[in-house]
N, C-alpha and C. Protein backbone atom coordinates (compact mmCIF):
# COMPACT_ATOMS: atom_id res chain seq x y z
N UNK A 1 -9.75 -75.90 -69.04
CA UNK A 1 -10.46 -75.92 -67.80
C UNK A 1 -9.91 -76.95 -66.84
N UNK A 2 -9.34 -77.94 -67.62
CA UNK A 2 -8.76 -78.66 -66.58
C UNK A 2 -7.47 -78.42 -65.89
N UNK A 3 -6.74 -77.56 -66.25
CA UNK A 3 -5.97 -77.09 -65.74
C UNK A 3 -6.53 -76.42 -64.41
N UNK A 4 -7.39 -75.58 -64.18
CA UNK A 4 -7.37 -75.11 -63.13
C UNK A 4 -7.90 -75.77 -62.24
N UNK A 5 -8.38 -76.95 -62.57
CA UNK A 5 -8.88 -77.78 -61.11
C UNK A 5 -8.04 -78.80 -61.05
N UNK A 6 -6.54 -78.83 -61.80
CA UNK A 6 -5.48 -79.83 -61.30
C UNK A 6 -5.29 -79.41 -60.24
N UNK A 7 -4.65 -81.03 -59.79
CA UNK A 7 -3.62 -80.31 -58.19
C UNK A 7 -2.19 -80.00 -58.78
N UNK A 8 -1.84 -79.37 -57.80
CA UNK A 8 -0.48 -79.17 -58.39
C UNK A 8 0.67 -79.28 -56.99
N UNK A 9 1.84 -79.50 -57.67
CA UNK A 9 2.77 -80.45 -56.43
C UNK A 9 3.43 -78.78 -55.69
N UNK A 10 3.33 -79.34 -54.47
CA UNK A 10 3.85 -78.17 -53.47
C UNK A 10 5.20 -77.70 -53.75
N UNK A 11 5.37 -76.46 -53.54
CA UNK A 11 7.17 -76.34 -53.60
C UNK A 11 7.92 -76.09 -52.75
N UNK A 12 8.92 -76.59 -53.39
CA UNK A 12 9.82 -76.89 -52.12
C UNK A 12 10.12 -76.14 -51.41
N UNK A 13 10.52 -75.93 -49.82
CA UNK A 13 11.18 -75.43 -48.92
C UNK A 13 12.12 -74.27 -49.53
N UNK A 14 12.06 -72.87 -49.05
CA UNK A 14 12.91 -71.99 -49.06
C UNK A 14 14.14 -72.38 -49.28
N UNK A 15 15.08 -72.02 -49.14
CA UNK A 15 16.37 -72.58 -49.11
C UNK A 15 17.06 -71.56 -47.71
N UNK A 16 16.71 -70.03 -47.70
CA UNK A 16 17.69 -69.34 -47.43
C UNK A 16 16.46 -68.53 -46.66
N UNK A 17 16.04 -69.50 -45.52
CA UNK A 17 15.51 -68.61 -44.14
C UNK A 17 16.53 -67.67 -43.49
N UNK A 18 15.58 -66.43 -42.88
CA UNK A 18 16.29 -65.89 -42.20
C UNK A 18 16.98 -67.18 -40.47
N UNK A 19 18.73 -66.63 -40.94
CA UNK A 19 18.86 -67.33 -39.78
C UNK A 19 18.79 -67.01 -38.37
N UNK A 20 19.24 -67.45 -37.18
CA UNK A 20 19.35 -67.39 -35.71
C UNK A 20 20.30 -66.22 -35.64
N UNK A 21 20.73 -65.93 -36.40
CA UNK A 21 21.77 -64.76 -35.87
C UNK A 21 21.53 -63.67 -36.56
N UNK A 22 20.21 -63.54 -36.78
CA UNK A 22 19.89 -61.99 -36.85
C UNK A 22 19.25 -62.25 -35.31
N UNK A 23 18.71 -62.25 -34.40
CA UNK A 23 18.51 -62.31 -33.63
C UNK A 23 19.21 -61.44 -32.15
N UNK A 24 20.29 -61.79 -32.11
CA UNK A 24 21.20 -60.67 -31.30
C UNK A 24 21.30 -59.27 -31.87
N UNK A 25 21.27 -59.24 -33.68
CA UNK A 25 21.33 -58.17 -33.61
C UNK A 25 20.25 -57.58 -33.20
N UNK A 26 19.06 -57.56 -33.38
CA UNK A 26 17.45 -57.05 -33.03
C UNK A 26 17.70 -56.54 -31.48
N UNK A 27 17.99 -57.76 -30.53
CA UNK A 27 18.14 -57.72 -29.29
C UNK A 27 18.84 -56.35 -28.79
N UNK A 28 20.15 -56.65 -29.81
CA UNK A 28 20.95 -55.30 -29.75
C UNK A 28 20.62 -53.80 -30.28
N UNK A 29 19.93 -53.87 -30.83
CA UNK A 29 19.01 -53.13 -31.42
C UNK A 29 18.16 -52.40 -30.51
N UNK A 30 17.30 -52.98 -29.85
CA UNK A 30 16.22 -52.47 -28.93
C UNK A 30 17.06 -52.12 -27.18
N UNK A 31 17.78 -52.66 -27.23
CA UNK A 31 18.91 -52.45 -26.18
C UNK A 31 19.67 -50.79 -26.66
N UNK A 32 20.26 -50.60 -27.66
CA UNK A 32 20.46 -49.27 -28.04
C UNK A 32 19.63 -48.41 -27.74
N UNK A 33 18.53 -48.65 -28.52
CA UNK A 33 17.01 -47.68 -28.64
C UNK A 33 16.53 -47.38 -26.96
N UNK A 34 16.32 -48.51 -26.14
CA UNK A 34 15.93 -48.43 -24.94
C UNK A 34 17.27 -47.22 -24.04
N UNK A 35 18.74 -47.63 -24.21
CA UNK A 35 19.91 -46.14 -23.58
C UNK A 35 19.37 -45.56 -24.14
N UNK A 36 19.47 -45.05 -25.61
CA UNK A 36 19.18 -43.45 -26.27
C UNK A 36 18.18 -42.99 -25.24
N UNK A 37 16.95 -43.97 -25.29
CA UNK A 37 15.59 -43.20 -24.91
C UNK A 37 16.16 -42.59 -23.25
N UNK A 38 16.48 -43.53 -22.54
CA UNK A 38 16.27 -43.06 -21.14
C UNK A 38 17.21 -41.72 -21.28
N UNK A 39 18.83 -42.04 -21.75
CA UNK A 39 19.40 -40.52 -21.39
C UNK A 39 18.72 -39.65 -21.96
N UNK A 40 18.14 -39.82 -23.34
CA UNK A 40 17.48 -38.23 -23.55
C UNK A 40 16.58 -37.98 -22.61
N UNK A 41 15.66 -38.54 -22.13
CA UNK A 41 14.63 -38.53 -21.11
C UNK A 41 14.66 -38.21 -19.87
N UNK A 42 16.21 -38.24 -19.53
CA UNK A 42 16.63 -38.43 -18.22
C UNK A 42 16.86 -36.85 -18.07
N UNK A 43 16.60 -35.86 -17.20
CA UNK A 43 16.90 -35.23 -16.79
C UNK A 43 19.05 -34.48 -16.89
N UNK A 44 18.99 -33.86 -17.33
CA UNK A 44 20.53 -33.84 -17.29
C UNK A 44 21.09 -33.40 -15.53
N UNK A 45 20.02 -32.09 -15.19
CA UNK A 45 21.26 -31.79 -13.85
C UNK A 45 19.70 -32.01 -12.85
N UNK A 46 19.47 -32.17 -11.67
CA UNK A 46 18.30 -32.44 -10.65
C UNK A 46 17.98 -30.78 -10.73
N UNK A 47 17.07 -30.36 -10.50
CA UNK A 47 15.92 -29.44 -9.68
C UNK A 47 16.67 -29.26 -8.92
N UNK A 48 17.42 -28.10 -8.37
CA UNK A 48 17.55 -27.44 -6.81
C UNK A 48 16.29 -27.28 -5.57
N UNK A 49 16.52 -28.08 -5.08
CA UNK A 49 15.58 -28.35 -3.93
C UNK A 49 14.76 -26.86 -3.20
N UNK A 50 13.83 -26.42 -3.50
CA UNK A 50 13.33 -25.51 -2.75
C UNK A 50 13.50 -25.14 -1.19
N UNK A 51 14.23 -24.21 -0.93
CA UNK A 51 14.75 -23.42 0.66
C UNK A 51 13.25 -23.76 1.61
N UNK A 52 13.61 -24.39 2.42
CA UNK A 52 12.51 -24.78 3.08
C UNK A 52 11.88 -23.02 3.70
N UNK A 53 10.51 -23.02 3.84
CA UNK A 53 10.06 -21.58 3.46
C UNK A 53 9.60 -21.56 5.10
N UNK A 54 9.80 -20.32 5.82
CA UNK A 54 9.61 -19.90 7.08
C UNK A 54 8.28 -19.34 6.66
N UNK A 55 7.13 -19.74 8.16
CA UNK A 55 5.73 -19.94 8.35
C UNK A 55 6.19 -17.94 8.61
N UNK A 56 5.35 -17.21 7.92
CA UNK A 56 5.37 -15.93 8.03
C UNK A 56 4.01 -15.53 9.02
N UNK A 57 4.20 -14.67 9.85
CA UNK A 57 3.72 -14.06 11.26
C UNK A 57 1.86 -13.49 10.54
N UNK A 58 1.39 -13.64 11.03
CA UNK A 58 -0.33 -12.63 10.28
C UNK A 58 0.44 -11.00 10.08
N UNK A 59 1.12 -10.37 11.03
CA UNK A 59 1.54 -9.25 11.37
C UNK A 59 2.96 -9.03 9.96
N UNK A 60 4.14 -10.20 9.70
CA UNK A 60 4.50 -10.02 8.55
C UNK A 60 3.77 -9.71 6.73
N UNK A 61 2.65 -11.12 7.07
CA UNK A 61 1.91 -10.91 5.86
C UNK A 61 0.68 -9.90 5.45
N UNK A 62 0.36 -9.67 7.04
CA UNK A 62 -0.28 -8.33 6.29
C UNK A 62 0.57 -7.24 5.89
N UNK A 63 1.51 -7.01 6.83
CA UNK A 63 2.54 -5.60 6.27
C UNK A 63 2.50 -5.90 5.14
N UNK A 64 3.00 -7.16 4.43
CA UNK A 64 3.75 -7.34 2.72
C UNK A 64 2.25 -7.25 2.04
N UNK A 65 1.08 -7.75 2.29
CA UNK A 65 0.03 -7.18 1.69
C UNK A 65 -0.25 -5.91 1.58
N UNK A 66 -0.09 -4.88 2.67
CA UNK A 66 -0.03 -3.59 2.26
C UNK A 66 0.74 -2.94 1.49
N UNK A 67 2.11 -3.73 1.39
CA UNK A 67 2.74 -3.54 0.43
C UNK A 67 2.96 -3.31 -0.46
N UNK A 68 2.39 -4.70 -1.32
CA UNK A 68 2.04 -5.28 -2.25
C UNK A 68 0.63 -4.14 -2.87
N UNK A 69 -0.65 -3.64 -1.92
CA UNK A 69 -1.41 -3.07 -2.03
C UNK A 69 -1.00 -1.54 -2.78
N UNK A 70 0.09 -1.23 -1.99
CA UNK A 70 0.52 0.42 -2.07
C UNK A 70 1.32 0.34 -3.92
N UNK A 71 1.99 -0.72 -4.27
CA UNK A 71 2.65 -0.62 -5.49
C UNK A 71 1.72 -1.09 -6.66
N UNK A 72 0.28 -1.58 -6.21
CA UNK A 72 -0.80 -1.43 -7.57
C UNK A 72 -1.19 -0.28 -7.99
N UNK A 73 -1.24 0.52 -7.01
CA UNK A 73 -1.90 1.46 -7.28
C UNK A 73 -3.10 1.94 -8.11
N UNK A 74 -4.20 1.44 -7.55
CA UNK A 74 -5.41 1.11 -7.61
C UNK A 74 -6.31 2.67 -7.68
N UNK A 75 -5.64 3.71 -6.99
CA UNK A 75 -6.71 4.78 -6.58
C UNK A 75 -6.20 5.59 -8.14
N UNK A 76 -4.87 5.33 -8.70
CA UNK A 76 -4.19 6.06 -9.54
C UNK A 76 -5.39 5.75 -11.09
N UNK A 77 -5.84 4.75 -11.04
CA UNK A 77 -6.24 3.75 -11.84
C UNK A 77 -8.03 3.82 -12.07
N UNK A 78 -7.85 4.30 -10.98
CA UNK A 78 -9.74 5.14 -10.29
C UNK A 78 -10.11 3.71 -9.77
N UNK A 79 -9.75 3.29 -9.04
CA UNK A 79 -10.38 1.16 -8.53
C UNK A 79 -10.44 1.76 -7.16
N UNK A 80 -10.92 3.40 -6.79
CA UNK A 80 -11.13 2.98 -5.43
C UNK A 80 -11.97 2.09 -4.28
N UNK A 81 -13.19 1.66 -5.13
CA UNK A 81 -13.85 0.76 -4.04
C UNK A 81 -12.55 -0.52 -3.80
N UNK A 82 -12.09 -1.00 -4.96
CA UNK A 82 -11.17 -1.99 -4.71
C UNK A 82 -10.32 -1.65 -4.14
N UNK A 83 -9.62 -0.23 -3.78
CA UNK A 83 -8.37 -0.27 -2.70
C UNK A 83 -8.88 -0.38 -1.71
N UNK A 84 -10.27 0.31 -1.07
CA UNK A 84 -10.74 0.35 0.12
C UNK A 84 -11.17 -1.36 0.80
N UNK A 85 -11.35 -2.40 -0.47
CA UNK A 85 -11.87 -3.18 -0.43
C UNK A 85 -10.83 -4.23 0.64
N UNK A 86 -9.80 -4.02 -0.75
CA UNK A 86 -8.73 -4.77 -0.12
C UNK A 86 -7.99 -4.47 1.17
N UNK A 87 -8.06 -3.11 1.50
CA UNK A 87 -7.34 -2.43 2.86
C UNK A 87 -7.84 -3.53 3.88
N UNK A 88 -9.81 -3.23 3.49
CA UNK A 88 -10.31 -3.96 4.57
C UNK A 88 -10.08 -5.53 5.28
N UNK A 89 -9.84 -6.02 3.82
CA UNK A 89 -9.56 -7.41 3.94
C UNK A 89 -7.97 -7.43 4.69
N UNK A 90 -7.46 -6.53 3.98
CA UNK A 90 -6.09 -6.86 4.77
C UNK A 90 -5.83 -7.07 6.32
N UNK A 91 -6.82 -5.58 6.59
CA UNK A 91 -6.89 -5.89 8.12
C UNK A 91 -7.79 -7.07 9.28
N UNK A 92 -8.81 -7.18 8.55
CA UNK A 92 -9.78 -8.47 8.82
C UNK A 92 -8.91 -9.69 8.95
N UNK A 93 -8.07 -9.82 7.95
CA UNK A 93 -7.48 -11.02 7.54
C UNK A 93 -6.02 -11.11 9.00
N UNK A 94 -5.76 -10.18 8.92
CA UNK A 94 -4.30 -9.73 10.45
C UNK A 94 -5.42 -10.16 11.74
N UNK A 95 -6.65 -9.65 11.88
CA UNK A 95 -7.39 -9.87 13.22
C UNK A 95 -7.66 -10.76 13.04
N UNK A 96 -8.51 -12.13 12.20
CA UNK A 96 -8.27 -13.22 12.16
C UNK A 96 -7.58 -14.14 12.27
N UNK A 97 -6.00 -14.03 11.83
CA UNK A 97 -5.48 -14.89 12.05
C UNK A 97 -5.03 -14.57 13.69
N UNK A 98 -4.60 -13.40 14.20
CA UNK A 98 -4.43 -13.12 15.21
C UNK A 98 -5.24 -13.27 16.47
N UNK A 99 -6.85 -13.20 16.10
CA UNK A 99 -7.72 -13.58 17.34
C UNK A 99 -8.25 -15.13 17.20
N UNK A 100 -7.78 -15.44 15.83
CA UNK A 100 -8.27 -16.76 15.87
C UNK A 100 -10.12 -16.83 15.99
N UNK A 101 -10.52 -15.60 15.10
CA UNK A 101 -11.57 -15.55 15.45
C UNK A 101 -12.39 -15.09 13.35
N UNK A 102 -13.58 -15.45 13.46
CA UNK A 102 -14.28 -15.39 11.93
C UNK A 102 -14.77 -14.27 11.49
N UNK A 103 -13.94 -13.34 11.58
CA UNK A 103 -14.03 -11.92 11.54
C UNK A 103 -14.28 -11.60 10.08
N UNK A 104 -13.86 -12.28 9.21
CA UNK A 104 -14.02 -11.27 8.09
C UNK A 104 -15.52 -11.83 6.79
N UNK A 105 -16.03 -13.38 8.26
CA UNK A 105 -17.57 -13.03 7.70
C UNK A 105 -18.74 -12.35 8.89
N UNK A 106 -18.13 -11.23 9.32
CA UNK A 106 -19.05 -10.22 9.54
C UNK A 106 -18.79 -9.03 9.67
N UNK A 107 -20.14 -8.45 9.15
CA UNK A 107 -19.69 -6.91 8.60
C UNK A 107 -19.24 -6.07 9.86
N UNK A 108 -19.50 -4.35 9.29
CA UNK A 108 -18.55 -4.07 10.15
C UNK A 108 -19.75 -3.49 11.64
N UNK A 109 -20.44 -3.72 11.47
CA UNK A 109 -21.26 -3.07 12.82
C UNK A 109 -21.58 -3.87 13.07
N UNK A 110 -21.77 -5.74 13.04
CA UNK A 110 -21.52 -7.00 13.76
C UNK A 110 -20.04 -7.10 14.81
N UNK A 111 -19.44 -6.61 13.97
CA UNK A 111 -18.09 -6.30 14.22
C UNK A 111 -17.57 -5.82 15.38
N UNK A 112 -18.45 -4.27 15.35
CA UNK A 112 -17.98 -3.51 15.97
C UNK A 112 -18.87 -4.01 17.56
N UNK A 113 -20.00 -4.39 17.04
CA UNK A 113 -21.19 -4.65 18.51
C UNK A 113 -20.62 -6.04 19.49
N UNK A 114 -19.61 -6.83 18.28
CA UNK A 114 -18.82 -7.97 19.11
C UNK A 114 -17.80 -7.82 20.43
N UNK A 115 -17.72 -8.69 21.12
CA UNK A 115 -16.70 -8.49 22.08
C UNK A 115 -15.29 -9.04 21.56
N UNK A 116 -15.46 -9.85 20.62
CA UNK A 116 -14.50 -10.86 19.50
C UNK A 116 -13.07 -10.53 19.96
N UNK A 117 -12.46 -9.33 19.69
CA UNK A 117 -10.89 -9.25 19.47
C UNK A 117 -11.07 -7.49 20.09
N UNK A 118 -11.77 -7.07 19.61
CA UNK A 118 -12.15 -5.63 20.67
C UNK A 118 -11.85 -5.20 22.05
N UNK A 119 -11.97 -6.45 22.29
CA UNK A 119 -11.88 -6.21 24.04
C UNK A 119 -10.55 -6.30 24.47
N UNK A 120 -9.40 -6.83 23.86
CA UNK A 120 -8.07 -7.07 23.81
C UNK A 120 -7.70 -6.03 23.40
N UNK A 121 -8.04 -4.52 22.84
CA UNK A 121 -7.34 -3.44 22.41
C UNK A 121 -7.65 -2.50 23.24
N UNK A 122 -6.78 -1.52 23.51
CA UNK A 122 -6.90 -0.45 24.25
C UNK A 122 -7.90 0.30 23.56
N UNK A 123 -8.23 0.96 24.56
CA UNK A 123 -9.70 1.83 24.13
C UNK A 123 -9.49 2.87 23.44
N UNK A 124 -8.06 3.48 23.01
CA UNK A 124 -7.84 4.67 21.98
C UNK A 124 -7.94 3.77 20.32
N UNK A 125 -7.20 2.29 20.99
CA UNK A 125 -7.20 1.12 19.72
C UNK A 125 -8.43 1.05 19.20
N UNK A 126 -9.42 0.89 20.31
CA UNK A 126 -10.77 0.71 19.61
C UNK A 126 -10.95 1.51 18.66
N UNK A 127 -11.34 2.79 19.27
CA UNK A 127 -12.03 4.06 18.55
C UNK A 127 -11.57 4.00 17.06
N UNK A 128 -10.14 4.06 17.38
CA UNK A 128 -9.61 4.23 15.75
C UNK A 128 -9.95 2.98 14.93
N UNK A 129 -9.77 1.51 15.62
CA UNK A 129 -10.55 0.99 14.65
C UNK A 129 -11.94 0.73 14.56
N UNK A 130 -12.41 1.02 14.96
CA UNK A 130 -13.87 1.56 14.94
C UNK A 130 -14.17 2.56 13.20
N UNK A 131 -13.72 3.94 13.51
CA UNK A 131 -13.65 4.64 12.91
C UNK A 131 -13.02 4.32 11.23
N UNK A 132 -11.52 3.48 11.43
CA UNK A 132 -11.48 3.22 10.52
C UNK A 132 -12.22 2.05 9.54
N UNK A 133 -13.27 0.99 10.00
CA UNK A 133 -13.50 0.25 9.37
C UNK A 133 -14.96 1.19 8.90
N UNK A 134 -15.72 2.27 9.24
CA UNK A 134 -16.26 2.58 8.71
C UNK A 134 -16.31 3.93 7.60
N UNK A 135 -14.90 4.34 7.88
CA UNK A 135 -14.28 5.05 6.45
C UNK A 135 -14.57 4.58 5.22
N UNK A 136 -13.83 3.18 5.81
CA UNK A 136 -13.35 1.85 4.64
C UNK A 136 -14.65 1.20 4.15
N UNK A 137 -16.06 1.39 4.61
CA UNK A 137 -17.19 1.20 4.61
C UNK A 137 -17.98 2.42 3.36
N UNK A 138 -17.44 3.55 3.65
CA UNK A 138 -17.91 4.82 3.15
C UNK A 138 -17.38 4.49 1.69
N UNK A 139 -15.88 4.35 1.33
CA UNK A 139 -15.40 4.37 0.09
C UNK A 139 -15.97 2.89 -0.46
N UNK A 140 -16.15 1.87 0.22
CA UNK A 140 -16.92 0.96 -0.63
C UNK A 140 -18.36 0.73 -0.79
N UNK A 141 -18.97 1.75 -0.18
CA UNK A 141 -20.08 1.51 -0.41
C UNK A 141 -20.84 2.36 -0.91
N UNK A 142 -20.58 3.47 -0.84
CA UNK A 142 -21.59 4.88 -0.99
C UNK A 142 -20.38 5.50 -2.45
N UNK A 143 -19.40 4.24 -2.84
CA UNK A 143 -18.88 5.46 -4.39
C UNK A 143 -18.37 6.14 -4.22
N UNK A 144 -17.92 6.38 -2.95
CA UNK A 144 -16.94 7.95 -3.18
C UNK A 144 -15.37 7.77 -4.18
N UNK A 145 -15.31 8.56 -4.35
CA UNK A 145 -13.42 8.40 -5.01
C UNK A 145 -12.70 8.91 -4.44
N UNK A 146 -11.40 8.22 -4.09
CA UNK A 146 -11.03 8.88 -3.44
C UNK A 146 -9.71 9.46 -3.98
N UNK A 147 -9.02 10.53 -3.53
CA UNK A 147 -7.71 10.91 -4.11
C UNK A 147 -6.63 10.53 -3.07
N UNK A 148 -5.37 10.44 -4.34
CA UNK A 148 -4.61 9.55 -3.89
C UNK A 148 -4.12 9.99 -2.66
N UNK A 149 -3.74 11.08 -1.98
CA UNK A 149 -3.41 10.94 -0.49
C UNK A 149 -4.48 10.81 0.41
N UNK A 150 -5.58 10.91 0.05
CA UNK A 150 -6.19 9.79 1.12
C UNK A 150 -6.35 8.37 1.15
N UNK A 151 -6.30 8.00 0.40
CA UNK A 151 -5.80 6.59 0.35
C UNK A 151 -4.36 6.52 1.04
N UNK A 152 -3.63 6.73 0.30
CA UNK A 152 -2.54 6.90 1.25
C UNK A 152 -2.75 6.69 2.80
N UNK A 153 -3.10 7.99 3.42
CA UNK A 153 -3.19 8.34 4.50
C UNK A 153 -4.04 7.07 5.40
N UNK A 154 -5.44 6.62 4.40
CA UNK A 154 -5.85 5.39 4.94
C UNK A 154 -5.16 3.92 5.18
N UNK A 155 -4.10 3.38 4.07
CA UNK A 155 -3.13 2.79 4.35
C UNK A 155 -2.05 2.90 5.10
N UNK A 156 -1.86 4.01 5.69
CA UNK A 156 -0.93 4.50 6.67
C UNK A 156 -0.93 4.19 7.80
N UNK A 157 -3.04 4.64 7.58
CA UNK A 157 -3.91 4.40 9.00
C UNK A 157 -3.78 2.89 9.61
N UNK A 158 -3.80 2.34 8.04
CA UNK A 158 -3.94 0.55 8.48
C UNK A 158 -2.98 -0.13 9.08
N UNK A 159 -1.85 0.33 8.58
CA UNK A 159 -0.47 -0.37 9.14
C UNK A 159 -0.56 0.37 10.20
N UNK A 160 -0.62 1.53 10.36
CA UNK A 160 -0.20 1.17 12.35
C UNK A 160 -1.30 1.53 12.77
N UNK A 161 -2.54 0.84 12.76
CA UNK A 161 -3.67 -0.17 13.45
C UNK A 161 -2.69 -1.32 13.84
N UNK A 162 -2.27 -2.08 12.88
CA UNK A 162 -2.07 -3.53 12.88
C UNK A 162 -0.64 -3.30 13.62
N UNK A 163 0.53 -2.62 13.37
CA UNK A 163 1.36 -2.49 14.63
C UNK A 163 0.99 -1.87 15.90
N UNK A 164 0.20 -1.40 16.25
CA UNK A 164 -0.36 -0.87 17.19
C UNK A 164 -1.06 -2.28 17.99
N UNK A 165 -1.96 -3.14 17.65
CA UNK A 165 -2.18 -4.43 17.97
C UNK A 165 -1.08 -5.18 18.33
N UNK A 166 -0.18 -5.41 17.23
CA UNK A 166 0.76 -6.30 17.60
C UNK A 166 1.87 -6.01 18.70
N UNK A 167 2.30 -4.66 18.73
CA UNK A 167 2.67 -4.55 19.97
C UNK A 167 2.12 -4.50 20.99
N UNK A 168 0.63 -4.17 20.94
CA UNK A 168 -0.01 -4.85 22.39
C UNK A 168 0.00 -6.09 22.80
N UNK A 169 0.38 -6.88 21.56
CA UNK A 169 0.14 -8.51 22.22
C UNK A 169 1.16 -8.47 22.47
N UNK A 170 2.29 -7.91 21.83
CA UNK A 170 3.43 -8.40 22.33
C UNK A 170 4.49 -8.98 21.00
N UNK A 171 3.41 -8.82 19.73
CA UNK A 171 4.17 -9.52 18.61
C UNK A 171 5.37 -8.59 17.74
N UNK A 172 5.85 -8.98 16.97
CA UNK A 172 7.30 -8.31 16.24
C UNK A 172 7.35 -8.74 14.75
């Protein structure tokens, strides 16, 4: 027992600390690790800078929306309230940006009772759009289906509404 509550004499000093010259290597070490990291990290060739993009006309982007409209083919698919839907919007969306006016939150016999962008179209312009927004009214609202050349024929109708406008203002 007395052994374990002797003191006992300290021992001596290591002999063979690590010395000062591991030190550079470490340094050198994390200096490696830090190149590897960035070049792998680094991008090899830049991103080609995106073609700065030309502000497209209301009169361009609706055409390419009808476009775009005619190659879903929506009536093929039986989605006619949705072709009629979208026709409408297409054209709402061309007189809006074009009259600069909040056309496509009101329906179409607000619409039609407005002086808004109406009064700027020739009076054969009217009628037809008159007529056509309540076609486009008929197929979305009352269910009809429609077959595919009338649809057609209604997208036909739409684009030259909207060139029919734009060459009245004067646009291209």
């Amino acid at each position: 027992m007395d052994n374990l509550f002797a003191i006992k004499d300290i021992a001596p000093p290591i002999e063979n600390l690590p010395s000062t010259a591991i030190w550079p290597w470490i340094a050198a070490a994390v200096v490696i690790a830090a190149f590897l990291s960035f070049k792998l990290l680094r991008k090899k060739e830049p991103l080609p800078l995106p073609e700065p993009s030309v502000a497209l006309s209301p009169l361009q982007v609706a055409l390419r929306e009808l476009d775009a409209l005619l190659a879903e083919e929506l009536i093929a698919n039986g989605s006619t309230k949705q072709f009629f839907t979208r026709l409408n919007i297409i054209l709402r969306y061309y007189l809006t940006k074009t009259f600069n006016l909040p056309i496509t939150s009101q329906t179409t016999s607000e619409l039609l009772r407005s002086d808004s962008c109406i009064a700027e179209m020739s009076e054969d312009c009217q009628k037809y759009f008159a007529t056509f927004l309540k076609e486009c009214d008929l197929f979305k609202f009352a269910n009809i289906k429609s077959k595919p050349n009338i649809a057609h024929d209604a997208l036909t109708a739409c684009r030259n509404l909207i060139v029919t406008i734009a060459e009245g203002r004067g646009e291209q």
